[in-house]
Protein backbone atom coordinates (compact mmCIF):
# COMPACT_ATOMS: atom_id res chain seq x y z
CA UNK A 1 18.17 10.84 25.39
CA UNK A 2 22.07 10.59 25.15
CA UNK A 3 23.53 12.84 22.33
CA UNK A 4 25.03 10.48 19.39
CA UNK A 5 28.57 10.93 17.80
CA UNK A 6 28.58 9.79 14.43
CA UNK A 7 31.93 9.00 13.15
CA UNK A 8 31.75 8.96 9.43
CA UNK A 9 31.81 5.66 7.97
CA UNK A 10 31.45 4.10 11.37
CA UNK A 11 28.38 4.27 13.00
CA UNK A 12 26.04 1.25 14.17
CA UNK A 13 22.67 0.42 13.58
CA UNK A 14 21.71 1.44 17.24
CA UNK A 15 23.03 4.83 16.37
CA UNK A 16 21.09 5.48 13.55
CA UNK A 17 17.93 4.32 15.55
CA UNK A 18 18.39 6.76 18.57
CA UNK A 19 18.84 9.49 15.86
CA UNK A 20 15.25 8.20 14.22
CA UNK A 21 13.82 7.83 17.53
CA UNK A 22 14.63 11.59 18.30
CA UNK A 23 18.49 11.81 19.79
CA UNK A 24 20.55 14.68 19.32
CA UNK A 25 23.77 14.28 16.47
CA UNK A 26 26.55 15.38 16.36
CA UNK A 27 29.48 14.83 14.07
CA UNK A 28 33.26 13.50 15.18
CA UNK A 29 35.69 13.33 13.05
CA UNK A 30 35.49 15.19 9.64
CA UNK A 31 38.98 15.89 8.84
CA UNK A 32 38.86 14.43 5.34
CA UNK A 33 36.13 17.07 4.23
CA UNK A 34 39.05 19.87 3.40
CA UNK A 35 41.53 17.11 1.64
CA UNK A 36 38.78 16.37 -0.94
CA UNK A 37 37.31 20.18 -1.20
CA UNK A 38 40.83 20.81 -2.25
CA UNK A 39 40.87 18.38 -5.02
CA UNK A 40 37.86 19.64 -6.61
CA UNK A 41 39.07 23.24 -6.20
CA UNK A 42 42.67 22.55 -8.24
CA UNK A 43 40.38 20.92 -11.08
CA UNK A 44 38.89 23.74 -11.28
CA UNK A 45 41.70 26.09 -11.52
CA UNK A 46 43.28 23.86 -13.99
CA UNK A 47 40.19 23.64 -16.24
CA UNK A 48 40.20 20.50 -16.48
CA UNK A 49 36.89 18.84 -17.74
CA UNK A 50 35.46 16.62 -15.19
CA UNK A 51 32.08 15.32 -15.15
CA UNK A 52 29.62 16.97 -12.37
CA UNK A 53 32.17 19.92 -11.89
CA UNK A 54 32.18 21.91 -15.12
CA UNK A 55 29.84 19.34 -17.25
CA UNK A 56 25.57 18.89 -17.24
CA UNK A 57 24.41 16.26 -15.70
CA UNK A 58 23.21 12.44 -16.98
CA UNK A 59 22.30 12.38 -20.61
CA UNK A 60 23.87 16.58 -20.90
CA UNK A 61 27.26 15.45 -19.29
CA UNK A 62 29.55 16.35 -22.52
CA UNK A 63 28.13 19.87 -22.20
CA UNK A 64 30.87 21.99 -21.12
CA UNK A 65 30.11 24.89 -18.81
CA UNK A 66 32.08 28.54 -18.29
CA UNK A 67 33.65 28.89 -15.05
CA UNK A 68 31.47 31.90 -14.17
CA UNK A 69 28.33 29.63 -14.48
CA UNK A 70 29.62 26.51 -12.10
CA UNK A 71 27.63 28.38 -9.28
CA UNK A 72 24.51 28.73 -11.17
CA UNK A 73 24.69 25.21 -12.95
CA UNK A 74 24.73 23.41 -9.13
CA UNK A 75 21.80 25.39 -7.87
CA UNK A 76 19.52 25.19 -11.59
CA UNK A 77 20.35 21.79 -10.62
CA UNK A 78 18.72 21.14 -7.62
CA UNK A 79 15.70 23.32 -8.42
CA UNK A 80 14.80 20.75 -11.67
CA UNK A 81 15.32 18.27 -9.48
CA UNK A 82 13.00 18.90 -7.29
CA UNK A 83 10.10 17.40 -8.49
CA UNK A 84 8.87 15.36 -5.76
CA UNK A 85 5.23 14.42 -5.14
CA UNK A 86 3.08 12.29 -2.51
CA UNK A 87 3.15 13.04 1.28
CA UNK A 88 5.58 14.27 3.20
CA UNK A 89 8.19 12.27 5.00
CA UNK A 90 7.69 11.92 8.69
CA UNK A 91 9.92 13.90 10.78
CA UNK A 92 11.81 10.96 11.76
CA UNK A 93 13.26 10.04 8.59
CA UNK A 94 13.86 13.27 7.94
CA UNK A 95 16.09 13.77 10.75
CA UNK A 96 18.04 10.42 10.48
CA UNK A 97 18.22 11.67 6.28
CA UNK A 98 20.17 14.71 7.53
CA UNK A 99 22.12 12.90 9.92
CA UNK A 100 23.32 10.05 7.36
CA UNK A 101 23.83 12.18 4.94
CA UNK A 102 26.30 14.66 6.64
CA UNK A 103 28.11 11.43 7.74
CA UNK A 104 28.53 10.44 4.44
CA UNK A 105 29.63 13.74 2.99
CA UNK A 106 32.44 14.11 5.93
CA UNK A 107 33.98 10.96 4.81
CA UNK A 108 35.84 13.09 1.90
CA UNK A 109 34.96 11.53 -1.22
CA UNK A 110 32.16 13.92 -2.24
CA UNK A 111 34.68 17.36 -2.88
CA UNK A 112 32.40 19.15 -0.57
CA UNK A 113 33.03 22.19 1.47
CA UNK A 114 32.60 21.70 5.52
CA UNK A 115 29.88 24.46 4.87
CA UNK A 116 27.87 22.08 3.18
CA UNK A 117 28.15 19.38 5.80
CA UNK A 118 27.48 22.22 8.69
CA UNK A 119 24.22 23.09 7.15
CA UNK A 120 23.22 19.54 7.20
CA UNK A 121 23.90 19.41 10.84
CA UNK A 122 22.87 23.11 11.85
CA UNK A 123 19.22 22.12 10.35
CA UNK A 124 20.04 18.68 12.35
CA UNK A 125 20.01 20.79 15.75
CA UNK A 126 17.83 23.32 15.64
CA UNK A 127 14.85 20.94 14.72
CA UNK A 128 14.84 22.48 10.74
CA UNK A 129 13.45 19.51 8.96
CA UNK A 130 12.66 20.57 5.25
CA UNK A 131 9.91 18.95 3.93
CA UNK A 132 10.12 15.86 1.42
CA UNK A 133 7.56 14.54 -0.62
CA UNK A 134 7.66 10.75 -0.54
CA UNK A 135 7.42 10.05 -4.02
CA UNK A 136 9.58 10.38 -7.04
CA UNK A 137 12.62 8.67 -6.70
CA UNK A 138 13.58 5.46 -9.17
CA UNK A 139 16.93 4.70 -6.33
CA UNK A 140 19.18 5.31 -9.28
CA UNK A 141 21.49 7.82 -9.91
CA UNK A 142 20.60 8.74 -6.34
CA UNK A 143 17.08 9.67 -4.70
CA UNK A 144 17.58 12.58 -6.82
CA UNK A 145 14.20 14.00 -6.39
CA UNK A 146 13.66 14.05 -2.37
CA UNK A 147 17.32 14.97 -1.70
CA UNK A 148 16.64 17.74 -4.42
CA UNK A 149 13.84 18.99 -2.29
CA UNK A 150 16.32 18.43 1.29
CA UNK A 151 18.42 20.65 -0.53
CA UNK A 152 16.34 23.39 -2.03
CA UNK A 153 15.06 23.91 1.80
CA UNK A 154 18.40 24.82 3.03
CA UNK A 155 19.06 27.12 0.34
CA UNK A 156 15.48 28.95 0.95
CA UNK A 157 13.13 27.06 -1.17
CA UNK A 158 10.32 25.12 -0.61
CA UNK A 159 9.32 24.38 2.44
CA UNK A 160 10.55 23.63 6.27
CA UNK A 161 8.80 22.24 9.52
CA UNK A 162 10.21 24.21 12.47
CA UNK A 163 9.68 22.10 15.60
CA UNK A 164 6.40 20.95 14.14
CA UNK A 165 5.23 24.16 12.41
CA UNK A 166 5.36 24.15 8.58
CA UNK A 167 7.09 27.07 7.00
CA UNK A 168 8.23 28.36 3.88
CA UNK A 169 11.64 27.95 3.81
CA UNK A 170 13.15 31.03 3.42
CA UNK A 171 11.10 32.14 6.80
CA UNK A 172 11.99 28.81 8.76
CA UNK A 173 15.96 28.94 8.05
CA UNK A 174 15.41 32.77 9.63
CA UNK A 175 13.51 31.62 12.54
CA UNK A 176 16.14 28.77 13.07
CA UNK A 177 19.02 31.75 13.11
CA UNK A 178 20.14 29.68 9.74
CA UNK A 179 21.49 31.11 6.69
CA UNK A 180 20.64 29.84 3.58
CA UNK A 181 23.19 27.36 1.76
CA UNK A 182 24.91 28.84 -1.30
CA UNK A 183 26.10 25.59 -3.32
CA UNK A 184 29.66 25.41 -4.75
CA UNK A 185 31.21 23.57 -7.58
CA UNK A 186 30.00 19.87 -7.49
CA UNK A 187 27.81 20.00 -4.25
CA UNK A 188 24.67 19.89 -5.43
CA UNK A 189 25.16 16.96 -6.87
CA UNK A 190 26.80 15.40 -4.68
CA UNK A 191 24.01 16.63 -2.33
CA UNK A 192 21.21 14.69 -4.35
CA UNK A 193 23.09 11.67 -5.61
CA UNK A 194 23.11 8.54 -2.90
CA UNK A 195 21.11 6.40 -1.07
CA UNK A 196 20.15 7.96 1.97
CA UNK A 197 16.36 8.16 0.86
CA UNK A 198 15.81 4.68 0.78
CA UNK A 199 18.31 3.83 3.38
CA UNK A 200 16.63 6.10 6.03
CA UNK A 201 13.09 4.93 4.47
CA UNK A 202 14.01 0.93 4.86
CA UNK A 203 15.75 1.52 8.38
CA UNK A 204 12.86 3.00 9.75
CA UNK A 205 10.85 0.34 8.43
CA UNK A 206 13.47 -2.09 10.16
CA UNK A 207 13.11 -0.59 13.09
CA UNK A 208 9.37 -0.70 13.54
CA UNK A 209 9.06 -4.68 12.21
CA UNK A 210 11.74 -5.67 15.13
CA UNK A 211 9.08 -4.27 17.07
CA UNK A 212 6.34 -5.84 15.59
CA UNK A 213 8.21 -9.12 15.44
CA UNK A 214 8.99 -8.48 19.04
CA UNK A 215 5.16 -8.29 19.62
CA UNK A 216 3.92 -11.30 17.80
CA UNK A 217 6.59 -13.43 19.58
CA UNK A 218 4.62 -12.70 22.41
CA UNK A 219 1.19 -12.49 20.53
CA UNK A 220 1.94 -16.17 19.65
CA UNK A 221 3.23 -17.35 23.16
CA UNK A 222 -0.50 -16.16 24.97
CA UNK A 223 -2.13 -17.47 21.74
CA UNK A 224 -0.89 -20.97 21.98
CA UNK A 225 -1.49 -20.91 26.17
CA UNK A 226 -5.30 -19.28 25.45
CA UNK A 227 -6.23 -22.08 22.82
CA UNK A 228 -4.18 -24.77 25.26
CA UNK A 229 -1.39 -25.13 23.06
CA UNK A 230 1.58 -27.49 23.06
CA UNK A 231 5.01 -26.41 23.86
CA UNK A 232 6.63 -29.61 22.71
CA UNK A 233 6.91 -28.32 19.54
CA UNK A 234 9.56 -25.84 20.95
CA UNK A 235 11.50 -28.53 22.02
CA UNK A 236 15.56 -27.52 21.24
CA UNK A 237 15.92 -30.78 20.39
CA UNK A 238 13.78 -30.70 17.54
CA UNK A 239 15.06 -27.37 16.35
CA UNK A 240 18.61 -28.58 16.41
CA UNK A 241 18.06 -31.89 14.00
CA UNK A 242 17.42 -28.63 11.10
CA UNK A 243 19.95 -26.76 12.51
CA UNK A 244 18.62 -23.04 11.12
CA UNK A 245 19.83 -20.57 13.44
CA UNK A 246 16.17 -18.45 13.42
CA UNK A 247 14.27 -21.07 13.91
CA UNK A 248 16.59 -22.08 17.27
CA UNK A 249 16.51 -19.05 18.98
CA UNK A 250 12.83 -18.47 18.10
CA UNK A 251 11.99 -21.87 19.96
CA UNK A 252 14.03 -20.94 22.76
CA UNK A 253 12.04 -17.72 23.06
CA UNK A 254 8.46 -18.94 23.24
CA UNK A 255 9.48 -21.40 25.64
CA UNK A 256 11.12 -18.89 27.96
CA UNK A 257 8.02 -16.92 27.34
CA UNK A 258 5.55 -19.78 28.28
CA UNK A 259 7.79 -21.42 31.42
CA UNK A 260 5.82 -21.68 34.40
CA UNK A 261 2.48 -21.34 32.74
CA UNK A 262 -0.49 -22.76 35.10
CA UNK A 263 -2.56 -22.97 32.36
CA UNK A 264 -0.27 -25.07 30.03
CA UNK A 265 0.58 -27.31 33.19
CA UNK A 266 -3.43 -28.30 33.46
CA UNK A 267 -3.23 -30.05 30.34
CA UNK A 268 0.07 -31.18 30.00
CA UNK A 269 -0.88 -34.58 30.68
CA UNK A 270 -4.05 -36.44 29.53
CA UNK A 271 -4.49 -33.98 26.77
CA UNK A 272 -7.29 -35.25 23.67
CA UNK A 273 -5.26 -33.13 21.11
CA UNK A 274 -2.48 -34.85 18.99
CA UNK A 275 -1.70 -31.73 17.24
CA UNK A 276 -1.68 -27.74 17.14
CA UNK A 277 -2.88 -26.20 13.36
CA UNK A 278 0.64 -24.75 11.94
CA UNK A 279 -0.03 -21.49 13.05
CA UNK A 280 0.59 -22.38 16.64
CA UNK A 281 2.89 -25.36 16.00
CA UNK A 282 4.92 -23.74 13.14
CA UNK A 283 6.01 -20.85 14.27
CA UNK A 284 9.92 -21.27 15.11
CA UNK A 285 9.69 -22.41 11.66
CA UNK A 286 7.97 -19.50 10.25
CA UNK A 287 9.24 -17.21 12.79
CA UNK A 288 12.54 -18.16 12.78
CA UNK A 289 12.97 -17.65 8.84
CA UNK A 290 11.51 -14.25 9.30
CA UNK A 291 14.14 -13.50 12.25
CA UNK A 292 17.23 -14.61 9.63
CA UNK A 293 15.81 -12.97 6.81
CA UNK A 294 15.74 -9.61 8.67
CA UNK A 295 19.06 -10.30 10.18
CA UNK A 296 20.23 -10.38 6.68
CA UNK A 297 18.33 -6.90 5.90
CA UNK A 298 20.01 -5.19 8.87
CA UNK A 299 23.37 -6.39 7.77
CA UNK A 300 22.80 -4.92 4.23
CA UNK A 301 21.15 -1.33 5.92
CA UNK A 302 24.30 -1.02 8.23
CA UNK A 303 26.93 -1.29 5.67
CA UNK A 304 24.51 1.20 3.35
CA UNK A 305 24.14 3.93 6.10
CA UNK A 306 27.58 4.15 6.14
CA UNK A 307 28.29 4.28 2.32
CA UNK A 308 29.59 7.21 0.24
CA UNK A 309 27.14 6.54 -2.48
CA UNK A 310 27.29 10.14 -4.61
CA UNK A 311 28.82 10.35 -7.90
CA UNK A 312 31.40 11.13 -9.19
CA UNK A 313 34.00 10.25 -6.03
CA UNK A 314 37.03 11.87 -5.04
CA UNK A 315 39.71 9.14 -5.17
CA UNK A 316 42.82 10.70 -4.86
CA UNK A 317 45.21 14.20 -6.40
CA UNK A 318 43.77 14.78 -9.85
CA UNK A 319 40.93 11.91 -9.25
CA UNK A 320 37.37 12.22 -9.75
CA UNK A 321 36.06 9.17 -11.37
CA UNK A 322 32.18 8.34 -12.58
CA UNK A 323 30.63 4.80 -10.95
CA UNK A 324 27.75 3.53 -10.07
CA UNK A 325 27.35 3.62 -6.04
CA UNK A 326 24.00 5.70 -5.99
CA UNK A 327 22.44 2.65 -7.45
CA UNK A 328 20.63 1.40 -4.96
CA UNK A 329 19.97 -2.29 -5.72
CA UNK A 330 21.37 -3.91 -2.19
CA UNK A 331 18.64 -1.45 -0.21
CA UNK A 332 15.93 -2.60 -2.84
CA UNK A 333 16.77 -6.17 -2.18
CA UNK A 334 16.67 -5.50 1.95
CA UNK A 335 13.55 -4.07 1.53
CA UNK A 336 12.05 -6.67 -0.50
CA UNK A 337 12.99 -9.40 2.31
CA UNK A 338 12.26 -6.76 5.01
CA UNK A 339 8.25 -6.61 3.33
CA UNK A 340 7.90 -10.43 2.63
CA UNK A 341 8.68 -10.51 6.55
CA UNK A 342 6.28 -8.25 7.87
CA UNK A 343 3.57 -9.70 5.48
CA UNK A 344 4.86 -13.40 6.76
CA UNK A 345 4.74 -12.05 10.31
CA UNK A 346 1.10 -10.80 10.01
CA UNK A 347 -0.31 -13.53 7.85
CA UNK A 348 0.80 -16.15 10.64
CA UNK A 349 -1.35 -13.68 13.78
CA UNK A 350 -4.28 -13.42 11.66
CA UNK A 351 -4.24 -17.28 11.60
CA UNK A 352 -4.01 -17.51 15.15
CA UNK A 353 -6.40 -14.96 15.80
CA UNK A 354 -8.78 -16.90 13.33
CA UNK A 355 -8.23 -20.08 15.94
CA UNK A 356 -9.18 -17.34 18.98
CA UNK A 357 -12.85 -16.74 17.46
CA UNK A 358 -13.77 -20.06 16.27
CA UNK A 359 -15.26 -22.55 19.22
CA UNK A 360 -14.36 -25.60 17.36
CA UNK A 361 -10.96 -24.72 17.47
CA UNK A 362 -10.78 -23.11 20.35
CA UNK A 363 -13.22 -24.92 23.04
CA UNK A 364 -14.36 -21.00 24.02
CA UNK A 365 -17.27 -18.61 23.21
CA UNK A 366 -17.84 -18.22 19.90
CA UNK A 367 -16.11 -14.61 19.08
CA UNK A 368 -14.89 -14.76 22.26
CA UNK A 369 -18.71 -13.05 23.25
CA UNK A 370 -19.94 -13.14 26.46
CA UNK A 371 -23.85 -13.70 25.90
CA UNK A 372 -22.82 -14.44 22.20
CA UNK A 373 -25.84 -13.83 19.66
CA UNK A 374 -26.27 -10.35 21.83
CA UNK A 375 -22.78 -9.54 21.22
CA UNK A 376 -20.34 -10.20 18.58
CA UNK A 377 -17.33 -9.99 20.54
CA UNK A 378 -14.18 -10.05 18.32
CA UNK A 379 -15.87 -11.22 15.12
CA UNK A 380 -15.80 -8.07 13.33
CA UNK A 381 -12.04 -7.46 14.35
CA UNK A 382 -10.53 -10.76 13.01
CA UNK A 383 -12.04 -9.63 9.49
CA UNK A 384 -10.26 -6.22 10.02
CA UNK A 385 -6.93 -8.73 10.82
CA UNK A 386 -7.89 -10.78 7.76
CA UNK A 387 -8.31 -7.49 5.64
CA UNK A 388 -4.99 -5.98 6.73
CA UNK A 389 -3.05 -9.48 6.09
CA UNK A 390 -4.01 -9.70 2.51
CA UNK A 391 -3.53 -5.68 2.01
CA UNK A 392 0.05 -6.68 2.94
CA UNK A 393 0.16 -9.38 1.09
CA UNK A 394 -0.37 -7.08 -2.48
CA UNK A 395 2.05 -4.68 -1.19
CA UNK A 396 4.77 -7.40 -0.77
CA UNK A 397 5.72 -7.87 -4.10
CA UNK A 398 9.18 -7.40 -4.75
CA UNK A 399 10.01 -3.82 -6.26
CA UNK A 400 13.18 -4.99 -7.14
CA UNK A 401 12.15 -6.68 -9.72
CA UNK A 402 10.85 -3.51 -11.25
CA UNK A 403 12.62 -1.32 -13.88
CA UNK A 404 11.99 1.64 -16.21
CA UNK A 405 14.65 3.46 -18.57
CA UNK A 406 15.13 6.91 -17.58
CA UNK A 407 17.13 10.17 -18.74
CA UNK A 408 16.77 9.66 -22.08
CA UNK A 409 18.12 5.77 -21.95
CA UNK A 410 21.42 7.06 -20.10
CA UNK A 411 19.87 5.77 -16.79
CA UNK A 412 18.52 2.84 -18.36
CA UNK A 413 18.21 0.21 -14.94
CA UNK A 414 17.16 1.31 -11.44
CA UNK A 415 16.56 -0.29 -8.08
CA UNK A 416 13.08 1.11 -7.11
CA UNK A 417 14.55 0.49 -3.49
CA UNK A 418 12.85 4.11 -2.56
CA UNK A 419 9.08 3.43 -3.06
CA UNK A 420 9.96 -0.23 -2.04
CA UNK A 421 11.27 1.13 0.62
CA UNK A 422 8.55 3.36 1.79
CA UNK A 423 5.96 1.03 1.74
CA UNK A 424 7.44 -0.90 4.93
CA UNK A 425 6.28 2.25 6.98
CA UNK A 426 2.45 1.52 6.19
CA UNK A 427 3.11 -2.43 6.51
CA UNK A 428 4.56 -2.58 9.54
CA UNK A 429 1.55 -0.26 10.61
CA UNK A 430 -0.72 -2.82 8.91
CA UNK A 431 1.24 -5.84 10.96
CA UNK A 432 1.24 -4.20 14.40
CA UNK A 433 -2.57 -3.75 14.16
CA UNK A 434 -3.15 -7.38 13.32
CA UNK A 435 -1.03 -8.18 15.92
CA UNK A 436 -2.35 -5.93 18.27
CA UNK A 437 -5.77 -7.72 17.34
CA UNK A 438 -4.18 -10.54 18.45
CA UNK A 439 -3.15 -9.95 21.81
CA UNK A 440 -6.47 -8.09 22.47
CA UNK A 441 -8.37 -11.46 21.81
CA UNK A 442 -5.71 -13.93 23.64
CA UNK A 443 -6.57 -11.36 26.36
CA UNK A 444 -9.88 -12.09 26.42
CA UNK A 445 -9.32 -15.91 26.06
CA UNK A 446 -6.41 -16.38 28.49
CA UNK A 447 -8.97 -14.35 31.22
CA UNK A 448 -11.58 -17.67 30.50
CA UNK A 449 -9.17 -19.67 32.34
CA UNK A 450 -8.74 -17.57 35.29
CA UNK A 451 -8.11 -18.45 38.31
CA UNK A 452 -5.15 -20.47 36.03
CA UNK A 453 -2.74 -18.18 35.04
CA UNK A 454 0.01 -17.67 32.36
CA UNK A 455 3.42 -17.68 33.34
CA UNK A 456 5.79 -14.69 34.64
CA UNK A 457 6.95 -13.09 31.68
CA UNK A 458 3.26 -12.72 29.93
CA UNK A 459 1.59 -11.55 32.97
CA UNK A 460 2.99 -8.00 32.61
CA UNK A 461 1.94 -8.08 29.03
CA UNK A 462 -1.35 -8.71 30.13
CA UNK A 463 -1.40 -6.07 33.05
CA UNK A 464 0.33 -2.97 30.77
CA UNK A 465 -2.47 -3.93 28.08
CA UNK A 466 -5.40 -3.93 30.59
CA UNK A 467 -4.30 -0.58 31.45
CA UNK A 468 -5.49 1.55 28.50
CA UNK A 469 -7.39 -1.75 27.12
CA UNK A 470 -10.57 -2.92 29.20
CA UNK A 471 -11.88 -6.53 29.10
CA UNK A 472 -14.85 -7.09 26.16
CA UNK A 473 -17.18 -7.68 28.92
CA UNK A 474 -20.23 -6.53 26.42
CA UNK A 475 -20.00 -4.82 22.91
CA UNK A 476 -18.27 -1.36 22.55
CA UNK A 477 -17.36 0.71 20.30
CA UNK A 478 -14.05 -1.12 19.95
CA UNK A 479 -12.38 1.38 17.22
CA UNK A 480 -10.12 3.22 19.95
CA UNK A 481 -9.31 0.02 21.54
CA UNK A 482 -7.28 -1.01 17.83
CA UNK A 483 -5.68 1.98 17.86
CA UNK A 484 -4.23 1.77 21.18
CA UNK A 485 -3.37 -1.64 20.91
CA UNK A 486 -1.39 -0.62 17.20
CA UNK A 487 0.27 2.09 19.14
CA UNK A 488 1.38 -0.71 22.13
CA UNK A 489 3.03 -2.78 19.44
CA UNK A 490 4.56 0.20 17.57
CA UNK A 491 5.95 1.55 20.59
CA UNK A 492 7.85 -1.47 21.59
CA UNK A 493 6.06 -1.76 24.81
CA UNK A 494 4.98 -5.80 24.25
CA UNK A 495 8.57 -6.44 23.82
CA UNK A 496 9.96 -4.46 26.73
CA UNK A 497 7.34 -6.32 28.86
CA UNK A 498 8.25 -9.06 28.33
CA UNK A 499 11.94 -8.71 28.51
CA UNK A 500 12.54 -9.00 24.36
CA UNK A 501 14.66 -6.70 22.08
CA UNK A 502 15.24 -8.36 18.90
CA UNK A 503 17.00 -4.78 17.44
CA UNK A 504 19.69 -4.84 20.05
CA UNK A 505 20.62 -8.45 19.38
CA UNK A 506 21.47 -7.38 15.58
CA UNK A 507 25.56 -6.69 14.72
CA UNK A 508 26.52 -3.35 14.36
């Protein structure tokens, strides 16, 4: 995989997914670490109080501190705040959280030494990931608790996982040929304030629902050809009189997908059905909405991943002025859409795999059972679809709408973007097995109409899914079978099949 070149400030969404996926980093321009470094240094020497250089922190920030102690107050810092719980972060995120947040401290604003940025990057390349517990950040005043723990790992605390081996720190920064990170005045905090947490938690999640909604465009297409769906309700023409740009594209897609379909030809005149259930017949509607909405997410997460989003910020000579930026209410809100669309996305599969097991609906074997009574077929599996759905469904309620006063009123509204963040990873888990449900049972039904077959750009599907997934010619043990077919729709394989790639069609 091609090496990426982040240029601070300016780096696309693609980037940031090749870095999550497992590229190599590396930094280009960083010029404007030194001109802010600087700053912070003559504030020093002048004595002048400044919040986050010679003061405590939050609710403690008219406390001023000696000189001889600014070394000592930046890493007792990072120590208390270090108080993360819950499971570790996959390696992933932890990677792309290095990566964005070395980007962001190059852009200048943060009074940071190069040092600091170096050891971001050295742990970056040699495969140093400290380990983060999940848990514990409000996404206000900064993911203060998991950057606390990034940090603490590159000065020799905690813990680090050394190309996949889990280390105390201390030992794993030796191993790596790394020296531990001795903080400066101002960098730990400007090491644990910012968004990067949730940012890097709601851009993986991004990443694997394009996939997922990747895979349930083409779940849907093969459903509506198994159950001898209608494609007249993809008809541009009928997309155009609404005029919503999801729902337009989405149309154009399943009919591309279907085109050239025996099966939908054999019943394209002198059909008995007036109508497909919504699930089949609504889904440029439903789909499309979910297509915008994440549009709208990704345009929010690439503006974040650039941000400087630490506090204070160096602005200028003499200028280091308190805000707000770590509050991270715009990556709360993208994850909130980002979860309703997952849940929407698996909701609308589980429907259509409902329609795949039920021989009223369907005009097939019951369960999609050969010799059913004997067997069961899929029966089992929809209620595994159904359970995951409405598992999603709890988890999609909007954390943003959640606050609680912290540091003794000081920090008295946050975002919860973090924890609303994280969530997405185990939804978009939950979707791509529903989905993967799906396609196992259309499958199984489009192979009842054989010889007829579907059209061009399914058959691949088909063939790459038969290849670790055999027919349900009797009853099995069909546990490994869901995983696999999870794993397909994770991996962005249904997609790449069948020619989709909803990621790369996002702006930059």
């Amino acid at each position: 995989m091609t090496a990426i070149s982040l240029t601070p400030g300016a780096n696309a969404l693609t980037d940031w997914r090749a870095i999550l996926d497992g590229a190599a980093a590396t930094l280009g321009d960083d010029g404007a670490i030194a001109g802010g470094q600087q700053i912070v240094e003559e504030i020093v020497a002048a004595g002048t109080v400044t919040y986050g250089v010679n003061t405590g922190f939050g609710k403690l920030a008219s406390v001023r501190i000696a000189d001889a102690d600014l070394a000592l107050l930046q890493r007792n810092l990072i120590l208390s705040h270090a108080v993360g719980t819950g499971p570790a972060l996959p390696d992933g995120v932890v990677r792309l959280l290095l990566a964005m947040k070395a980007a962001s401290l190059a852009r200048g604003a943060s009074g940071v030494r190069a040092q600091v940025v170096a050891a971001l990057t050295a742990a970056l390349a040699a495969d140093a990931l400290p380990v983060i517990p999940a848990k514990g950040s409000v996404g206000a005043s900064g993911d203060l608790a998991p950057l606390a723990h990034m940090t603490a790992a590159l000065m020799g605390f905690g813990e680090i996982r050394l190309k996949g081996e889990t280390l105390p720190a201390a030992e794993g920064l030796k191993r790596a040929g790394l020296a531990p990170l001795a903080l400066g005045a101002k960098e730990g905090l400007a090491l644990i304030n910012g968004t990067q947490v949730s940012t890097t938690l709601a851009l993986t999640g991004l990443a694997a629902i394009t996939r997922v909604f990747d895979a349930a465009l083409v779940a849907g297409a093969l459903s509506v050809d198994a159950l001898k769906g209608s494609d007249t309700p993809f008809d541009p023409r009928i997309q155009a009189l609404r005029g919503q740009p999801g729902q337009i594209r989405v149309a154009k897609t399943l009919l591309d997908l279907i085109a050239g379909s025996a099966i939908r030809e054999s019943h394209r005149h002198g059909d008995s059905k007036v109508q497909d259930p919504y699930s089949l017949r609504c889904q440029p509607q439903v789909m499309g909405a979910v297509r915008d909405l994440i549009a709208n997410a990704a345009a929010t997460l690439a503006i974040e991943a650039n941000a400087v989003t630490d506090n204070p910020l160096v602005l200028g000579p003499g200028e280091i002025v308190s805000g707000g930026n770590f509050h991270a209410e715009p990556v709360a809100f993208a994850a909130d859409m980002l979860a309703m669309g997952v849940c929407e996305i698996g909701n609308l599969s589980e429907r259509r795999m409902a329609l795949l097991v039920d021989p009223v609906m369907s005009g097939l074997p019951p369960f999609l059972a050969r010799d059913a009574g004997l067997n069961s077929g899929f029966m089992i599996a929809q209620v595994t679809a159904a359970a995951l759905a409405s598992e999603n469904k709890q988890k999609a309620y909007p954390a943003s709408v959640d606050t609680i006063p912290t540091s003794a009123n000081q920090e008295d509204h946050v975002s919860m973007a973090t924890h609303g963040a994280f969530r997405l990873l185990d939804m978009a888990r939950n979707a791509a097995s529903i989905i993967g449900i799906e396609l196992m049972a259309a499958a199984e039904a489009i192979e009842h109409h054989h010889p007829l077959r579907t059209s061009a750009r399914l058959e691949p599907v088909l063939a790459l899914l038969r290849e670790s997934i055999a027919p349900l010619t009797e009853d099995r043990y069909l546990a490994p079978d869901l995983a696999a077919a999870t794993e397909f729709v994770l991996s962005g394989a249904v997609g790449e099949a069948a020619g989709l790639d909803t990621f790369a069609e996002f702006p930059a």
